[in-house]
C-alpha atoms as a PDB file:
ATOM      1  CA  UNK A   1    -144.037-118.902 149.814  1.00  0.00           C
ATOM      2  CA  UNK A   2    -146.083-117.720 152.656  1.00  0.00           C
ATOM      3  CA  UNK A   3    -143.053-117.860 155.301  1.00  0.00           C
ATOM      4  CA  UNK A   4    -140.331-116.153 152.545  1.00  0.00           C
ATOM      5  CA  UNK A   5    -143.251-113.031 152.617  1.00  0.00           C
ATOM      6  CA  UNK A   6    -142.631-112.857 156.117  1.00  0.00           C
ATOM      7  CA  UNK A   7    -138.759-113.432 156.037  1.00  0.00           C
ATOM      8  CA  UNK A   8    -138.653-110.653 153.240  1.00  0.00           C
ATOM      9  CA  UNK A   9    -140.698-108.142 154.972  1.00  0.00           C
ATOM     10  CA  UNK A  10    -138.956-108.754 158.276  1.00  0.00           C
ATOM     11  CA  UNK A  11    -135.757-107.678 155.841  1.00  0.00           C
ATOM     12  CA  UNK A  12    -137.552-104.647 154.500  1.00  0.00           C
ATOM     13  CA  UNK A  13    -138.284-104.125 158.389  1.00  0.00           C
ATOM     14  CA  UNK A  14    -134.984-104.667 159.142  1.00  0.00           C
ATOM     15  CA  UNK A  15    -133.196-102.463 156.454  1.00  0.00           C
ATOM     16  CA  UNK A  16    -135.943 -99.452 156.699  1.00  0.00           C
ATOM     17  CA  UNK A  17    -135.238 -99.272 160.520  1.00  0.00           C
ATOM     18  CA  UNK A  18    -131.657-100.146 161.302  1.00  0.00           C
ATOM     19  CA  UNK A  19    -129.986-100.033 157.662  1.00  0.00           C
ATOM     20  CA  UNK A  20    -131.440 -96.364 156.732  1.00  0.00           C
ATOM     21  CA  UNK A  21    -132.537 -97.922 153.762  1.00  0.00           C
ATOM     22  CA  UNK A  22    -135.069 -95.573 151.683  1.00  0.00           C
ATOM     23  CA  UNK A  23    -137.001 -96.451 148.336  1.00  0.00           C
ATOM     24  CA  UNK A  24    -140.448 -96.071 146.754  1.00  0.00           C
ATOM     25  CA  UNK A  25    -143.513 -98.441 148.093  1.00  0.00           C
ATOM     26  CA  UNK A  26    -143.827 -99.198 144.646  1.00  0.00           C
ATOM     27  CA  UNK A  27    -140.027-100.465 144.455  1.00  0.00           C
ATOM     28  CA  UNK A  28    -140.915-102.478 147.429  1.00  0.00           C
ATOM     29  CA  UNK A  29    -143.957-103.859 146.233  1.00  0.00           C
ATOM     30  CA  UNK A  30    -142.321-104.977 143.458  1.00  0.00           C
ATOM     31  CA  UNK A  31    -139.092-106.396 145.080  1.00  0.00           C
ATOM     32  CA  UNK A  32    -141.464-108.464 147.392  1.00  0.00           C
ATOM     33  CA  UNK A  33    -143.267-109.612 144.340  1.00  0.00           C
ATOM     34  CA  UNK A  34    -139.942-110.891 142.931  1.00  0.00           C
ATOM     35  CA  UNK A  35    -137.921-111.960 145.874  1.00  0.00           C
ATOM     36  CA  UNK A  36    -141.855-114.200 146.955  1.00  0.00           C
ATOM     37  CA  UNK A  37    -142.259-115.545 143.304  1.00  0.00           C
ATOM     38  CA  UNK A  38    -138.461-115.929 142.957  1.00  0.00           C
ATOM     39  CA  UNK A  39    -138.681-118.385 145.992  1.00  0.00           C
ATOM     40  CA  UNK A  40    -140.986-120.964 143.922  1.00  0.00           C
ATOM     41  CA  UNK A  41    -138.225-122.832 142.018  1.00  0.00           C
ATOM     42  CA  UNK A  42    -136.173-123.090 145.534  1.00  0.00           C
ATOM     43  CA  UNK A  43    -139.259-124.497 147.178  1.00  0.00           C
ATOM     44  CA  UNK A  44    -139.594-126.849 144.338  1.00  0.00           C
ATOM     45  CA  UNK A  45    -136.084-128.017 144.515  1.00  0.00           C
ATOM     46  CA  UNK A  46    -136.653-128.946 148.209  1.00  0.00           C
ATOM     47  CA  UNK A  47    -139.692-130.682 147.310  1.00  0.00           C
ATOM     48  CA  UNK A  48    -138.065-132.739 144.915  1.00  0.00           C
ATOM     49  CA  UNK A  49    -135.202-133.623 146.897  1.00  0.00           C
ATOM     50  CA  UNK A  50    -137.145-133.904 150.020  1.00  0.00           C
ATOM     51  CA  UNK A  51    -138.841-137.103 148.288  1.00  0.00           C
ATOM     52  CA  UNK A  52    -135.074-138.586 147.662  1.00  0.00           C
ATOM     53  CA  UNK A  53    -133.638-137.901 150.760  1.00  0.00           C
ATOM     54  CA  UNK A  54    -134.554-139.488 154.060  1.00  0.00           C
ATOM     55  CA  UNK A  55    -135.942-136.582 156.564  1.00  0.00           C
ATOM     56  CA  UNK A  56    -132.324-136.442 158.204  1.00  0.00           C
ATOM     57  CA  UNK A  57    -130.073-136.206 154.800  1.00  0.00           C
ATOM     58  CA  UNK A  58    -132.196-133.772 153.240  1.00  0.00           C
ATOM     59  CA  UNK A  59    -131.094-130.561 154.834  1.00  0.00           C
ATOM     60  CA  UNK A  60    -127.383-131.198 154.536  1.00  0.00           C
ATOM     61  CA  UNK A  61    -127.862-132.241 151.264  1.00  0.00           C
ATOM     62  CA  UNK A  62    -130.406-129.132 150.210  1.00  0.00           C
ATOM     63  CA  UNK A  63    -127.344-127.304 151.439  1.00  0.00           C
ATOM     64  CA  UNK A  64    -124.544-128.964 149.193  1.00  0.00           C
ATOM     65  CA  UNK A  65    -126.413-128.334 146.506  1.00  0.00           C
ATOM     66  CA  UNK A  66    -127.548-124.600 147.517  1.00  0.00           C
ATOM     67  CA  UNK A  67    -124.392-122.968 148.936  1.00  0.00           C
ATOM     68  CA  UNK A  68    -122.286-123.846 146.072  1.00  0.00           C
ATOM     69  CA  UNK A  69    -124.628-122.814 143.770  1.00  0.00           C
ATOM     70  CA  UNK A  70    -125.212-119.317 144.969  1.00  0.00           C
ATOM     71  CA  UNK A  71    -121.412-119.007 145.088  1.00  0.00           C
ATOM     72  CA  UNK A  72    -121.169-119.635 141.618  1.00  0.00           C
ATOM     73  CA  UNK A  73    -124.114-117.792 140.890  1.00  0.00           C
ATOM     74  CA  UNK A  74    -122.124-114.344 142.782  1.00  0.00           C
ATOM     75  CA  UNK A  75    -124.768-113.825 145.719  1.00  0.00           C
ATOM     76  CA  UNK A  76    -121.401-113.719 148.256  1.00  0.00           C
ATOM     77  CA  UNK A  77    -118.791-112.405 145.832  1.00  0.00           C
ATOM     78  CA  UNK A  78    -119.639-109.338 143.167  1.00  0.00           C
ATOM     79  CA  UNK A  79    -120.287-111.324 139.885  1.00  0.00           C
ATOM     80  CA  UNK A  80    -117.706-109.268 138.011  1.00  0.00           C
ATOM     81  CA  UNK A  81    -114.818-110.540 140.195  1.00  0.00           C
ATOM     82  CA  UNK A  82    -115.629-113.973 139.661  1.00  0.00           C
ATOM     83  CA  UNK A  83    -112.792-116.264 137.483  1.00  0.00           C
ATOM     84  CA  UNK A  84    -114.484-116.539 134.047  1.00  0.00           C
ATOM     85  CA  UNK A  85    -115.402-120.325 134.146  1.00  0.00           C
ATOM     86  CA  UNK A  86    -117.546-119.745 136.800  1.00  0.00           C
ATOM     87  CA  UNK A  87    -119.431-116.607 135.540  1.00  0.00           C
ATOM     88  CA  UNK A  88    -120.255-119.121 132.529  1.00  0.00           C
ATOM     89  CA  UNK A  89    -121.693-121.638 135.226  1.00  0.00           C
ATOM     90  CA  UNK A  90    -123.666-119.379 136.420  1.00  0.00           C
ATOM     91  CA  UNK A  91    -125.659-117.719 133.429  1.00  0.00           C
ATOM     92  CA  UNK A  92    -127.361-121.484 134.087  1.00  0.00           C
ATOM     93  CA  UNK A  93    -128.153-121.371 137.621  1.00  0.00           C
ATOM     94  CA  UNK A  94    -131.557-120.055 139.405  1.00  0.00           C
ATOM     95  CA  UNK A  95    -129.866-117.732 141.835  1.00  0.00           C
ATOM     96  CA  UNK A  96    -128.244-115.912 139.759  1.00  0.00           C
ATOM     97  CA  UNK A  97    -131.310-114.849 137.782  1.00  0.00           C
ATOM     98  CA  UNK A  98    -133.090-114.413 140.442  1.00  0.00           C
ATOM     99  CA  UNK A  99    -130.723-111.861 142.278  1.00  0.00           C
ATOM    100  CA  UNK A 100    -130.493-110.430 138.629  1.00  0.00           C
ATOM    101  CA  UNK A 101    -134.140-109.496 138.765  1.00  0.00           C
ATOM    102  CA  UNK A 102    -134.543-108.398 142.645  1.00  0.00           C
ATOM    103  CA  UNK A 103    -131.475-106.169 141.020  1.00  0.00           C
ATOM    104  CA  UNK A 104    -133.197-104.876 138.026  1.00  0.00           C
ATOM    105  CA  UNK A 105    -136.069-103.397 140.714  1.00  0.00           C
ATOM    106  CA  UNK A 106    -133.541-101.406 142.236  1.00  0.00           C
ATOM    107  CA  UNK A 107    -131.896-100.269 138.792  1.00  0.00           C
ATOM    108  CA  UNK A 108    -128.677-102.290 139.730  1.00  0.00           C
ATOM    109  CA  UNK A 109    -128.813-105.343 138.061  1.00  0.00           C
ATOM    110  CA  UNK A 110    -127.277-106.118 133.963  1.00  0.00           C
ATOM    111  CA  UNK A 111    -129.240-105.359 130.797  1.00  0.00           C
ATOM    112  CA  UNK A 112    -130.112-108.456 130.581  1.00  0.00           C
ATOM    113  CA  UNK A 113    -133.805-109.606 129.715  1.00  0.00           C
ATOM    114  CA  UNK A 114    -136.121-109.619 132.724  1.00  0.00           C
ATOM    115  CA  UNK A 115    -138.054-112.118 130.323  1.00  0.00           C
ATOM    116  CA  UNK A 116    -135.003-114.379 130.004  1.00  0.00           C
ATOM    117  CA  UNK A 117    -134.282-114.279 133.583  1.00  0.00           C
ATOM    118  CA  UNK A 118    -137.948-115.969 134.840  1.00  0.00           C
ATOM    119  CA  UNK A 119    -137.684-118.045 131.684  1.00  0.00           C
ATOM    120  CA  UNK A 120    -134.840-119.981 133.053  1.00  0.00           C
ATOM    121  CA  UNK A 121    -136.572-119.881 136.961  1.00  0.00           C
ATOM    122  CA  UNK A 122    -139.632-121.356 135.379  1.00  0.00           C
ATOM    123  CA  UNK A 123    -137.835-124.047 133.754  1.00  0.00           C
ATOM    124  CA  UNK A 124    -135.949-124.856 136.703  1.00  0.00           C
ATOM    125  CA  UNK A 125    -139.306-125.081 138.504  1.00  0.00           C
ATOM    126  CA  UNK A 126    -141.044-127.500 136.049  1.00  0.00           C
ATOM    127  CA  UNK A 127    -137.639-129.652 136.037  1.00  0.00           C
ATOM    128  CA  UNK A 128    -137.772-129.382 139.651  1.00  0.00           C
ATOM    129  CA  UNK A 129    -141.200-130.091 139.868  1.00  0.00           C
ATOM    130  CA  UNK A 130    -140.915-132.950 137.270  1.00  0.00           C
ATOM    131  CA  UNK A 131    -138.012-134.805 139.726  1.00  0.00           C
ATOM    132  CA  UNK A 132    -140.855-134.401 142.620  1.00  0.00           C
ATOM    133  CA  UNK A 133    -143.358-136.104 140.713  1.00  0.00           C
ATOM    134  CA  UNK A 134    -141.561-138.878 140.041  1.00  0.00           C
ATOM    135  CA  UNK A 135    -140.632-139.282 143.725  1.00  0.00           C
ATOM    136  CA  UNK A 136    -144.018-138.858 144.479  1.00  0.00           C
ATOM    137  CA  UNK A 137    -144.447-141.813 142.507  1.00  0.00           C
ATOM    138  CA  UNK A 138    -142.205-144.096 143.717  1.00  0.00           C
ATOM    139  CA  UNK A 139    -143.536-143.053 147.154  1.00  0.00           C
ATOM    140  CA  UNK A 140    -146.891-144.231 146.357  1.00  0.00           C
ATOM    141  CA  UNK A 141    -145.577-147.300 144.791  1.00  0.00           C
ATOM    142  CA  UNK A 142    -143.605-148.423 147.872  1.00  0.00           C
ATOM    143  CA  UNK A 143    -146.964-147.218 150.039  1.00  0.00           C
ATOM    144  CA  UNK A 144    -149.632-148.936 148.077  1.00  0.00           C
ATOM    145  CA  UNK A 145    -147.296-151.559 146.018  1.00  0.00           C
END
């Protein structure tokens, strides 16, 4: 969480600077707070994968899983122009409620509950989390079995 801070406020840096990008400190403040936070279930997700995947499969893999999923979830392509069947995919999918929120700070995101939206990234998290437990398990098992 510490090094998506820095990535994030090398963004801000980035955007304030070069991108003539203007907002509150508060707005900031509190699109840090959710873009940081937001990055827990991710981290989790690598965690638990990291303890199924060998140190060389686990990137590509982390990114089969990831770049399809933000797709769907309309990080690359405006969520409204997405076909239908895919919207539906991704009302269940952590990126899209996450963008949904670091939208909502900057009053362009749905009307959708912010409530609803960390709801789902705390589930994914404990799921996530859950998964990486178990590896951690089997780990030790192998290691002290």
């Amino acid at each position: 969480m510490v090094f998506s801070a820095i990535i994030v406020l090398a963004l801000f840096a980035l955007g304030i600077t070069l991108g003539g990008v203007r907002m509150p400190v508060a707005d900031f403040a509190r699109l840090l707070g959710t873009l940081v936070a937001g990055s827990l279930p991710f981290s989790a997700m690598g965690l638990a994968l990291g303890y199924f995947a060998g140190p060389n499969s686990a990137p590509p893999m982390i990114n089969l899983i990831y770049l399809p999923m933000s797709f769907c979830s309309g990080l690359w392509v405006p969520f409204m122009f997405l076909p239908k069947v895919v919207r539906q995919i991704a009302l269940v999918l952590p990126p899209y409620h996450l963008s949904q929120l670091a939208l909502g700070v900057v009053a362009a995101g749905t009307q959708e509950s912010a409530a609803a939206h960390w709801s789902v990234l705390a589930a994914f998290t404990m799921i996530c989390l859950g998964v990486a437990r178990i590896g951690f398990q089997l780990d030790q098992e192998k290691m002290y079995g």
